[in-house]
C-alpha atoms as a PDB file:
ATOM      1  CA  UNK A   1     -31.844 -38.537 -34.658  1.00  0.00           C
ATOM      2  CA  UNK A   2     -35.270 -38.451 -36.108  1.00  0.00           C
ATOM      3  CA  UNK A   3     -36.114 -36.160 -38.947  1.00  0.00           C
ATOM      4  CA  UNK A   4     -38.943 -34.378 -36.723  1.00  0.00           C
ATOM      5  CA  UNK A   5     -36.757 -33.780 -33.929  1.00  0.00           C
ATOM      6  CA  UNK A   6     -33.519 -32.464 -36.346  1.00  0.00           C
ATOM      7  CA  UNK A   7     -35.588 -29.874 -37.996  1.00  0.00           C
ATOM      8  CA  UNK A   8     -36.527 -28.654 -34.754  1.00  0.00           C
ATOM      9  CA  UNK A   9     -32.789 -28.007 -33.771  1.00  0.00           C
ATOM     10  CA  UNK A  10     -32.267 -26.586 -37.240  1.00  0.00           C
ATOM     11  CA  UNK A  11     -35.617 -24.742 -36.810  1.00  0.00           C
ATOM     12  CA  UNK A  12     -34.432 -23.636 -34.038  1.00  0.00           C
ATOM     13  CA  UNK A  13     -30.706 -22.834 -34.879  1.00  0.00           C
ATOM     14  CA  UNK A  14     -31.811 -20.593 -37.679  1.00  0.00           C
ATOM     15  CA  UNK A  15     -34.247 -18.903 -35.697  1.00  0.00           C
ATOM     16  CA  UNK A  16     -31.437 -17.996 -33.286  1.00  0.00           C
ATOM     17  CA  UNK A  17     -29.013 -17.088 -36.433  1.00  0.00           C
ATOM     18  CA  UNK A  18     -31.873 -14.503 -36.922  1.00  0.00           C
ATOM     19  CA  UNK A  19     -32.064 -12.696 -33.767  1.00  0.00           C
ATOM     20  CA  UNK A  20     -28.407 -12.717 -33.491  1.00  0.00           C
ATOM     21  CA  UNK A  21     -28.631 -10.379 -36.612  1.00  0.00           C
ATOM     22  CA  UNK A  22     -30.884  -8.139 -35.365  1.00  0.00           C
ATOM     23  CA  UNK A  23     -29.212  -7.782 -32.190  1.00  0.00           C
ATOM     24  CA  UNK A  24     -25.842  -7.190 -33.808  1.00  0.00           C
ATOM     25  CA  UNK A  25     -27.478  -4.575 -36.426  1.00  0.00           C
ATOM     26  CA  UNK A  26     -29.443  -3.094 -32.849  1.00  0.00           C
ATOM     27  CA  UNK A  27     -25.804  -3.441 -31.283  1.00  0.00           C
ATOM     28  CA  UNK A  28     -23.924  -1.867 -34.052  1.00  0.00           C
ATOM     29  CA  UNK A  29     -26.739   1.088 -34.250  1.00  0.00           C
ATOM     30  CA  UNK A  30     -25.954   1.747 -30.750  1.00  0.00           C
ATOM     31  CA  UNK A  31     -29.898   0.290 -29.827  1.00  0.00           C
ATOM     32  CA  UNK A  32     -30.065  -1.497 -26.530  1.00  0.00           C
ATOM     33  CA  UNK A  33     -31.547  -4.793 -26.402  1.00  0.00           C
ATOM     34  CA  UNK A  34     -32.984  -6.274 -23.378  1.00  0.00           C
ATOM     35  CA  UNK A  35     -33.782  -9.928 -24.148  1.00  0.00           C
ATOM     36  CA  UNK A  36     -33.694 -12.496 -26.930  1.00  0.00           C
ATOM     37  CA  UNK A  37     -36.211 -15.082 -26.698  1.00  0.00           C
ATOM     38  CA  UNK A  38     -36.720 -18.374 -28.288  1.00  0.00           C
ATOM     39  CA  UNK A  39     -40.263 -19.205 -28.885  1.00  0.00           C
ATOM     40  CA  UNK A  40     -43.112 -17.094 -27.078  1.00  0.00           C
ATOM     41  CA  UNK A  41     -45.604 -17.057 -24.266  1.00  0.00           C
ATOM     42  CA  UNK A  42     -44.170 -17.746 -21.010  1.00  0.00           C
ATOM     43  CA  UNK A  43     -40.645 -18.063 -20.073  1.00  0.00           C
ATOM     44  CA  UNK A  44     -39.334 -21.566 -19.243  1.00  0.00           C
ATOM     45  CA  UNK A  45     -35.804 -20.501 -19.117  1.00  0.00           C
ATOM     46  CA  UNK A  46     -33.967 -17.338 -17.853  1.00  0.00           C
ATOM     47  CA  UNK A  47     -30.338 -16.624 -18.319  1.00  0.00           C
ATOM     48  CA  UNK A  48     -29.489 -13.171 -17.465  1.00  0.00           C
ATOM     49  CA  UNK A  49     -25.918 -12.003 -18.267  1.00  0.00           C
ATOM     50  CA  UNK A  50     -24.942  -8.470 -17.407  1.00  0.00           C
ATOM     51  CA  UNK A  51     -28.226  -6.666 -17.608  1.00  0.00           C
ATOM     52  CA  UNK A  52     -29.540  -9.132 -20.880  1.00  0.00           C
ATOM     53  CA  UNK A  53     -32.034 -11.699 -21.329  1.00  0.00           C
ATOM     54  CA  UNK A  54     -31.751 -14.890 -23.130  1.00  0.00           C
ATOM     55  CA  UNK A  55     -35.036 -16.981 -22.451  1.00  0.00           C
ATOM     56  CA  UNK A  56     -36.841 -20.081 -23.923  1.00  0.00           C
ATOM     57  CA  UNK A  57     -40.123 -19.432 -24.018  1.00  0.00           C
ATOM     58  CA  UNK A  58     -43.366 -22.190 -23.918  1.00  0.00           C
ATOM     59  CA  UNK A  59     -44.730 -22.061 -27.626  1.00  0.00           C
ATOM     60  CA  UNK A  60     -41.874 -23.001 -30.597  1.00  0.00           C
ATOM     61  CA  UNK A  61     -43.635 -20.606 -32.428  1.00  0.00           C
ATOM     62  CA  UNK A  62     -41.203 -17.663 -33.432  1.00  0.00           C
ATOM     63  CA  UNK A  63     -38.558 -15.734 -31.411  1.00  0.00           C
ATOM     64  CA  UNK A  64     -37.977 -12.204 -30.722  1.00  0.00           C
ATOM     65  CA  UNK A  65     -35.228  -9.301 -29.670  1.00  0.00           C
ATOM     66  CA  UNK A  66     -37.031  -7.021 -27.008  1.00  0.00           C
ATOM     67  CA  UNK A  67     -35.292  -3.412 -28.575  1.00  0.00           C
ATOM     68  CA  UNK A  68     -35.983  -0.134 -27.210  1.00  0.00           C
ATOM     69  CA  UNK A  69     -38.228   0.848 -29.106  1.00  0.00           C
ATOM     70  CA  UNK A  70     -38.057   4.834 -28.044  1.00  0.00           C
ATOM     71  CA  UNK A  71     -34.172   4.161 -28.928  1.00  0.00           C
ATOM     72  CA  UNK A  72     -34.709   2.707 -32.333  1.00  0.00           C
ATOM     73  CA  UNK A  73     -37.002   6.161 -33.180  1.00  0.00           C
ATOM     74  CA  UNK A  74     -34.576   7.969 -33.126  1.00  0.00           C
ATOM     75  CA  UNK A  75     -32.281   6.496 -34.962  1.00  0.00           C
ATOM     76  CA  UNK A  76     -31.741   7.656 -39.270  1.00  0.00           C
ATOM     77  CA  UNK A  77     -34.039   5.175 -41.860  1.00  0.00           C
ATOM     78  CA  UNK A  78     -30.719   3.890 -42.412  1.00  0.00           C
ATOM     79  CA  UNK A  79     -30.270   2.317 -38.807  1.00  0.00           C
ATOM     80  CA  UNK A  80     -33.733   1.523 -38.617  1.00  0.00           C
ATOM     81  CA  UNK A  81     -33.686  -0.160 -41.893  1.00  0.00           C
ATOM     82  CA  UNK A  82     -30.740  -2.090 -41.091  1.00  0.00           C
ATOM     83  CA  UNK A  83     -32.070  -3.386 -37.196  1.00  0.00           C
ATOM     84  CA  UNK A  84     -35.423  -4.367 -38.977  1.00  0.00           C
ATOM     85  CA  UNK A  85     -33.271  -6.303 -41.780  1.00  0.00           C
ATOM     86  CA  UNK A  86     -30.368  -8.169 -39.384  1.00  0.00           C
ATOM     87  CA  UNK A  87     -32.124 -10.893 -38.951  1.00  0.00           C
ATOM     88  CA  UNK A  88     -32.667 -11.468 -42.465  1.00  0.00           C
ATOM     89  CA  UNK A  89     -29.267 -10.913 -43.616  1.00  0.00           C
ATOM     90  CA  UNK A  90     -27.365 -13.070 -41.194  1.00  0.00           C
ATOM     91  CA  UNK A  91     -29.997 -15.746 -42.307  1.00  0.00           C
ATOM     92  CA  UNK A  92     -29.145 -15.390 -45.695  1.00  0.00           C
ATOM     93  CA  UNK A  93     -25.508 -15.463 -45.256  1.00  0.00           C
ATOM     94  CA  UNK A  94     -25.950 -18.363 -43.417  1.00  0.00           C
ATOM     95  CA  UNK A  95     -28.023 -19.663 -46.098  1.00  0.00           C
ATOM     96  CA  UNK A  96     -25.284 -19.120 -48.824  1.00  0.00           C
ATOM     97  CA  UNK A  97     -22.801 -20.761 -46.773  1.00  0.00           C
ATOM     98  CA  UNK A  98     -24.360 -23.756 -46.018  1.00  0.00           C
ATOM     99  CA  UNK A  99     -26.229 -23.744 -49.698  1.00  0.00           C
ATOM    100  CA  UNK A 100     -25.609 -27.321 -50.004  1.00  0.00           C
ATOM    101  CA  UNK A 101     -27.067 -28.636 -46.599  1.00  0.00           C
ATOM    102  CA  UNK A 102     -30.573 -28.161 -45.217  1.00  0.00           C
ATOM    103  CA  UNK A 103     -30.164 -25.817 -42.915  1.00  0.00           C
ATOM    104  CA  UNK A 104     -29.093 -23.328 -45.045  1.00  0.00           C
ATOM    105  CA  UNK A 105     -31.942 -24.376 -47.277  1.00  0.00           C
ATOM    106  CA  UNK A 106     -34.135 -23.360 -43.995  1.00  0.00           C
ATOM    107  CA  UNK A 107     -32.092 -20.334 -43.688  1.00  0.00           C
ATOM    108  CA  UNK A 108     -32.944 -18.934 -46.801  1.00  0.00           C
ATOM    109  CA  UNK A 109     -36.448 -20.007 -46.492  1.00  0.00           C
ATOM    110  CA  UNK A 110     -36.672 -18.157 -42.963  1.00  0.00           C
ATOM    111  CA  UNK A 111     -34.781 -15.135 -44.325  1.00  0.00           C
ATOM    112  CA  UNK A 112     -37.685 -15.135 -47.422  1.00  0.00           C
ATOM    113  CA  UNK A 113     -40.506 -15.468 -45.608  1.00  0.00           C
ATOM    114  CA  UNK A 114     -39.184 -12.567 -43.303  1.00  0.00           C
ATOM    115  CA  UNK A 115     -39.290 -10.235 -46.161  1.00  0.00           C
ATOM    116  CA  UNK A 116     -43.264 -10.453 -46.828  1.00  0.00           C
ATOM    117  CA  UNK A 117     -44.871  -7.835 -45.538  1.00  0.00           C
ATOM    118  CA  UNK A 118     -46.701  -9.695 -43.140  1.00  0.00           C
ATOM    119  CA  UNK A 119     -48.048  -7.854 -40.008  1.00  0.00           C
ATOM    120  CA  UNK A 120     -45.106  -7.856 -37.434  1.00  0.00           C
ATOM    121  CA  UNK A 121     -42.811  -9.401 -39.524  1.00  0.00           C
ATOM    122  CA  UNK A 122     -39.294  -8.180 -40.741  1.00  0.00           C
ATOM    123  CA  UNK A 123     -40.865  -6.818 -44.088  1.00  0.00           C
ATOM    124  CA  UNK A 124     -44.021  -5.043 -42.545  1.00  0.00           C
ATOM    125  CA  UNK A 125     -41.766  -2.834 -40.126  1.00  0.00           C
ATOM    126  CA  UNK A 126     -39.586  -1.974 -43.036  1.00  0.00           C
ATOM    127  CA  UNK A 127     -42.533  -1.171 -45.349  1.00  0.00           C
ATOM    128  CA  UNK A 128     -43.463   1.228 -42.290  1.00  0.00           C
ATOM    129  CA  UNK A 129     -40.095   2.609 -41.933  1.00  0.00           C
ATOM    130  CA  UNK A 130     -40.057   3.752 -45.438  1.00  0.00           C
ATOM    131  CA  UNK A 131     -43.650   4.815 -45.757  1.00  0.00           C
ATOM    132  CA  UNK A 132     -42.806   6.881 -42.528  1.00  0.00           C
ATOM    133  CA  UNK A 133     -39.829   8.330 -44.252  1.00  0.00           C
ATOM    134  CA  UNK A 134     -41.838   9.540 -47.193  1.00  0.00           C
ATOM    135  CA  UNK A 135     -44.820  10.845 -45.698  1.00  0.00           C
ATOM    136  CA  UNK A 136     -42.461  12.265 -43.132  1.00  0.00           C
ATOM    137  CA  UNK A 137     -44.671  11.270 -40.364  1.00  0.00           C
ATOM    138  CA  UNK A 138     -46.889   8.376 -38.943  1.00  0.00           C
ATOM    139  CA  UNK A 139     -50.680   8.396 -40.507  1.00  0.00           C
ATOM    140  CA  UNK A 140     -52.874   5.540 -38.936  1.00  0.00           C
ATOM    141  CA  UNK A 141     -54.803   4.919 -41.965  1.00  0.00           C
ATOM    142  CA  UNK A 142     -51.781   4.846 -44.464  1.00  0.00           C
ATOM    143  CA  UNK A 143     -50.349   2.307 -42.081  1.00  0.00           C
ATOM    144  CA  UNK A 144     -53.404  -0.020 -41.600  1.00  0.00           C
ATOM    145  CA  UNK A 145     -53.839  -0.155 -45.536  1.00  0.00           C
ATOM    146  CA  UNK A 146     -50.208  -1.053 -45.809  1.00  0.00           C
ATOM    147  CA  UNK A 147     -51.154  -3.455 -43.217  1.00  0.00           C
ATOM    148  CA  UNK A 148     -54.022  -5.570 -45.261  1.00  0.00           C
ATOM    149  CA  UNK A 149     -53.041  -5.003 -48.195  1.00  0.00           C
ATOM    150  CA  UNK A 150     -49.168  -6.630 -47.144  1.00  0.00           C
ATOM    151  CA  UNK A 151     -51.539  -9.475 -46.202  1.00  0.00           C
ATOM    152  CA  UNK A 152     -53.085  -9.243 -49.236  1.00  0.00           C
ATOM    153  CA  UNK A 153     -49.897  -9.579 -51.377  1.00  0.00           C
ATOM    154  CA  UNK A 154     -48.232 -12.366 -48.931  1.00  0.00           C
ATOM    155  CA  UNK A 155     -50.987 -14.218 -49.177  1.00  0.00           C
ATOM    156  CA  UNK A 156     -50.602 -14.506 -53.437  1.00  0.00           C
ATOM    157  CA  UNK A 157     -47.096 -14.408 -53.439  1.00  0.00           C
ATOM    158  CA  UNK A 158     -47.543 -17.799 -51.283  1.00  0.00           C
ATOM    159  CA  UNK A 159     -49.893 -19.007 -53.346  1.00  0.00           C
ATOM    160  CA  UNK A 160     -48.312 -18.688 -56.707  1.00  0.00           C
ATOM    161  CA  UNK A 161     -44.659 -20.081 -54.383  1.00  0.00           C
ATOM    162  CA  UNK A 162     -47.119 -23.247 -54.135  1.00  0.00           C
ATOM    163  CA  UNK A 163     -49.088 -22.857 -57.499  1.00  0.00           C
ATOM    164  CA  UNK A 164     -45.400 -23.193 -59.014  1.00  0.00           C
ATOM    165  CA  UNK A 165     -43.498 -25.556 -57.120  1.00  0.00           C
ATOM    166  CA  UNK A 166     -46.289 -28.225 -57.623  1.00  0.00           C
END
């Protein structure tokens, strides 16, 4: 097997470790979960079993659990803490137990990367839970300065990753 196409299957693997954590955290926080999807854009794949979605989508670019989002609202900062952070803990306990291979390597990678509050990432949504939680209510400017300025700190915490590791 090629090196390209094995980090795809471990690319993709670990992206699937991920969403299997969020579903189980959506699962175990009573949050019902409509579809998990590998990759975006259009569907090339369907598999529906018992009223859920697993699809393969066009573009390897991500993946995603479709939540209920109204659901997930109502749920304590606990719960949605612990949905928003599945993903990343099954990746990291994946991680740890496969520490001396690659993929865990790429597990803990994916589970770090997840935690940078990057717009729409794993981090961001937590950043918003909490901020939520404090301010006790949604404010559109609070949350679009979180927004830039997560970019804003992913974006050095990157660079000094790079700065260092060269």
């Amino acid at each position: 097997m090629t090196f390209a196409l094995l980090l795809a299957a471990y690319t993709a693997a670990a992206l699937l470790v991920h969403e299997l954590g969020h579903l189980a955290a959506a699962r175990f926080c009573r949050v019902p979960a409509k579809e998990l999807a590998l990759g975006l854009g259009p569907a090339l794949l369907r598999v529906n079993l018992r009223g859920f979605t697993f699809s393969i989508r066009a573009l390897p670019l991500g993946s995603f659990v479709r939540l209920d989002g109204s659901e997930l609202s109502e749920r304590t900062t606990g719960q949605k803490l612990l949905v928003h952070l599945g993903g990343v803990l099954s990746n990291a306990l994946v991680g740890v137990l496969f520490l001396s291979h690659p993929f865990g390597w790429l597990n803990l990678l994916i589970a770090a990367g997840n935690l940078l509050p990057l717009y729409q990432h794993d981090g961001w949504k937590c950043g918003l839970v909490l901020m939520r939680a404090l301010v006790g209510r949604t404010s559109r400017p609070a949350e679009q300065l979180f927004t830039f300025s997560g970019g804003f700190i992913s974006l050095v915490i990157i660079l000094a990753i790079i700065r260092l590791s060269s």
